[in-house]
Protein backbone atom coordinates (compact mmCIF):
# COMPACT_ATOMS: atom_id res chain seq x y z
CA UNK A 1 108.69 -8.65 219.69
CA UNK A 2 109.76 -9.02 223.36
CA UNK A 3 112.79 -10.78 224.27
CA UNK A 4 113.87 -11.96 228.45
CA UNK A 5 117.02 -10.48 228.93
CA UNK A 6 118.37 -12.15 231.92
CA UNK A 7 121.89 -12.67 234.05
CA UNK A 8 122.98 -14.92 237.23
CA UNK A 9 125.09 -11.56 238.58
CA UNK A 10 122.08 -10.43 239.77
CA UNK A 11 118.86 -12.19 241.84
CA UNK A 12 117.12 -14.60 240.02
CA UNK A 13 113.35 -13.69 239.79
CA UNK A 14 111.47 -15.69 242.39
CA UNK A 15 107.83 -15.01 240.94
CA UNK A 16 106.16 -15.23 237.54
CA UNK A 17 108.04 -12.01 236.07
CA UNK A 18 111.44 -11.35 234.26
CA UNK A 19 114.45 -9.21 235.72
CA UNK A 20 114.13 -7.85 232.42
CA UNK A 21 112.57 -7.51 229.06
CA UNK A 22 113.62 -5.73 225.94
CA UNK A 23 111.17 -4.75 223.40
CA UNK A 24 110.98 -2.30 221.12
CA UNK A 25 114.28 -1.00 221.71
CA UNK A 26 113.80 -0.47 225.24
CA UNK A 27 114.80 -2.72 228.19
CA UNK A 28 112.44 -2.58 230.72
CA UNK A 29 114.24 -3.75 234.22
CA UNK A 30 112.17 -5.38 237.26
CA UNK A 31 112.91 -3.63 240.74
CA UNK A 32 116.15 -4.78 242.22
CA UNK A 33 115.97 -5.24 246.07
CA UNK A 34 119.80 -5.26 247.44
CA UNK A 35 120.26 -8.97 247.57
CA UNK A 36 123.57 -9.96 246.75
CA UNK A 37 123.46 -12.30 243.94
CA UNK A 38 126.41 -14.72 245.48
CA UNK A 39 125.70 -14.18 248.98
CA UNK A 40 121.64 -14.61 248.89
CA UNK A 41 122.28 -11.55 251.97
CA UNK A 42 121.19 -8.06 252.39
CA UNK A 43 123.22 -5.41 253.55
CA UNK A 44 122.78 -3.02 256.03
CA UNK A 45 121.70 0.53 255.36
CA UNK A 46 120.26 2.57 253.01
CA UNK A 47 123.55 3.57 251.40
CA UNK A 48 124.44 0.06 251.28
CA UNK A 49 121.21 -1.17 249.90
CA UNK A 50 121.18 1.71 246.93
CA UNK A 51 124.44 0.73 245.75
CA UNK A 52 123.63 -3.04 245.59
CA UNK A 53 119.92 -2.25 244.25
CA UNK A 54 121.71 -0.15 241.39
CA UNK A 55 124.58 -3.00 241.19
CA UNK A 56 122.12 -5.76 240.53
CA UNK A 57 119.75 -3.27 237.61
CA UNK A 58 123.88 -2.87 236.03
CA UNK A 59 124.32 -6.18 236.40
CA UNK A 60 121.32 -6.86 234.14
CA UNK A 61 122.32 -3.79 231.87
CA UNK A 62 125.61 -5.30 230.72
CA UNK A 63 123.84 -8.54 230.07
CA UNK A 64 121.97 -6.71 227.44
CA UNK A 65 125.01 -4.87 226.38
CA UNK A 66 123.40 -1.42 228.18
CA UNK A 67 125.33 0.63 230.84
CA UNK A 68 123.99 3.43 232.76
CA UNK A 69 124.23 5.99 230.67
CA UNK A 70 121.51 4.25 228.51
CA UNK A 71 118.70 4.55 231.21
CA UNK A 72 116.41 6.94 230.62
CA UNK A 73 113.57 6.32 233.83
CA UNK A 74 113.65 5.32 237.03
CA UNK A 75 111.33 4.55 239.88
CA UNK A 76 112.76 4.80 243.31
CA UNK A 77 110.73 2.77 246.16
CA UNK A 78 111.94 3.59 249.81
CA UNK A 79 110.29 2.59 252.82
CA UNK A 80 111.00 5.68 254.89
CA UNK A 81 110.99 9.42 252.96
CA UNK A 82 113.52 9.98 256.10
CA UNK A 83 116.51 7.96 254.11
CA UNK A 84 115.89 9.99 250.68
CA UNK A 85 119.01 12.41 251.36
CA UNK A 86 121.60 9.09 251.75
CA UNK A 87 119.53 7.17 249.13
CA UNK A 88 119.60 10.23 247.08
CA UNK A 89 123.69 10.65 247.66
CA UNK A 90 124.35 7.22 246.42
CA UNK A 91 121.99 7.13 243.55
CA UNK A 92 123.84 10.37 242.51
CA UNK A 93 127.24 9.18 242.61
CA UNK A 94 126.35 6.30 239.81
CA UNK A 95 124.64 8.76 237.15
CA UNK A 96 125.97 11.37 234.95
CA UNK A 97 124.00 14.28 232.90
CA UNK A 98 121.85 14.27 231.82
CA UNK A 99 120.06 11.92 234.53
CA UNK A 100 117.46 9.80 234.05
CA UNK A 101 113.99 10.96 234.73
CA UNK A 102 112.81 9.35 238.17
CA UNK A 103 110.18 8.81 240.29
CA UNK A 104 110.76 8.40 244.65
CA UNK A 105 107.70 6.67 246.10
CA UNK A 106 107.09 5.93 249.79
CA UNK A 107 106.02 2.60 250.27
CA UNK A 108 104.76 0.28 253.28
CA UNK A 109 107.02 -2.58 253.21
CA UNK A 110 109.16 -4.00 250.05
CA UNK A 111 109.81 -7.88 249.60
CA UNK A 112 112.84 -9.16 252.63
CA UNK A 113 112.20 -6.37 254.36
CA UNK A 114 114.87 -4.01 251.99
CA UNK A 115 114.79 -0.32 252.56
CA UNK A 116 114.56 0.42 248.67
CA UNK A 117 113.83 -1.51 245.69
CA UNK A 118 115.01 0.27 241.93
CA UNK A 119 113.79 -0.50 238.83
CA UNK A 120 115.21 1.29 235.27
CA UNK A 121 113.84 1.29 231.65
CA UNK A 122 116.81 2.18 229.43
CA UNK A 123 116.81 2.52 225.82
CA UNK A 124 119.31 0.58 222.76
């Protein structure tokens, strides 16, 4: 049985998909672009845009009683390979061995023009 796990601390989804859904004791998390939930803004920077991508996927973690430490996979979408070292810095700084498996993908272009967009399966 799948179950929408959803918050207001983080963007709302704006499409026909969840920010989240738990099944099978998993919680499977839609990518988080850096929007800031209050503000509706994006901030500037790589650094600044991993910290508020991974604030918004917590955000949705503690709303299904989940932290960090629960997530097992992530999938990492930059727009520029050249911003993996600072994305990579941040990123680091939030996780705590054993890290979660995770997969960095180049892309084209993400939704408001964001420099990275995260999304996290974690497990109950």
């Amino acid at each position: 049985m799948k179950k929408v796990v959803a918050t207001d601390n983080a963007p709302l989804a704006i499409g026909p998909y969840s920010q989240s859904i738990s099944a099978n004791n998993m919680l499977f998390i839609s990518g988080q672009i850096p929007i800031d939930p209050v503000s509706g803004s994006i901030p500037e920077g790589i650094k600044a845009q991993t910290a508020q991508s991974i604030a918004n996927a917590q955000a949705i973690l503690e709303a299904a009683s989940l932290s960090l430490k629960d997530v097992v996979k992530t999938t990492v979408f930059i727009v520029d390979l050249d911003n993996f070292i600072d994305m990579n810095e941040v990123y680091g700084s939030y996780f705590e061995e054993p890290y979660p498996a995770r997969s960095t993908v180049e892309v084209s272009k993400l939704p408001r023009d964001a420099m990275v967009e995260i999304e996290m399966t974690a497990v109950f």
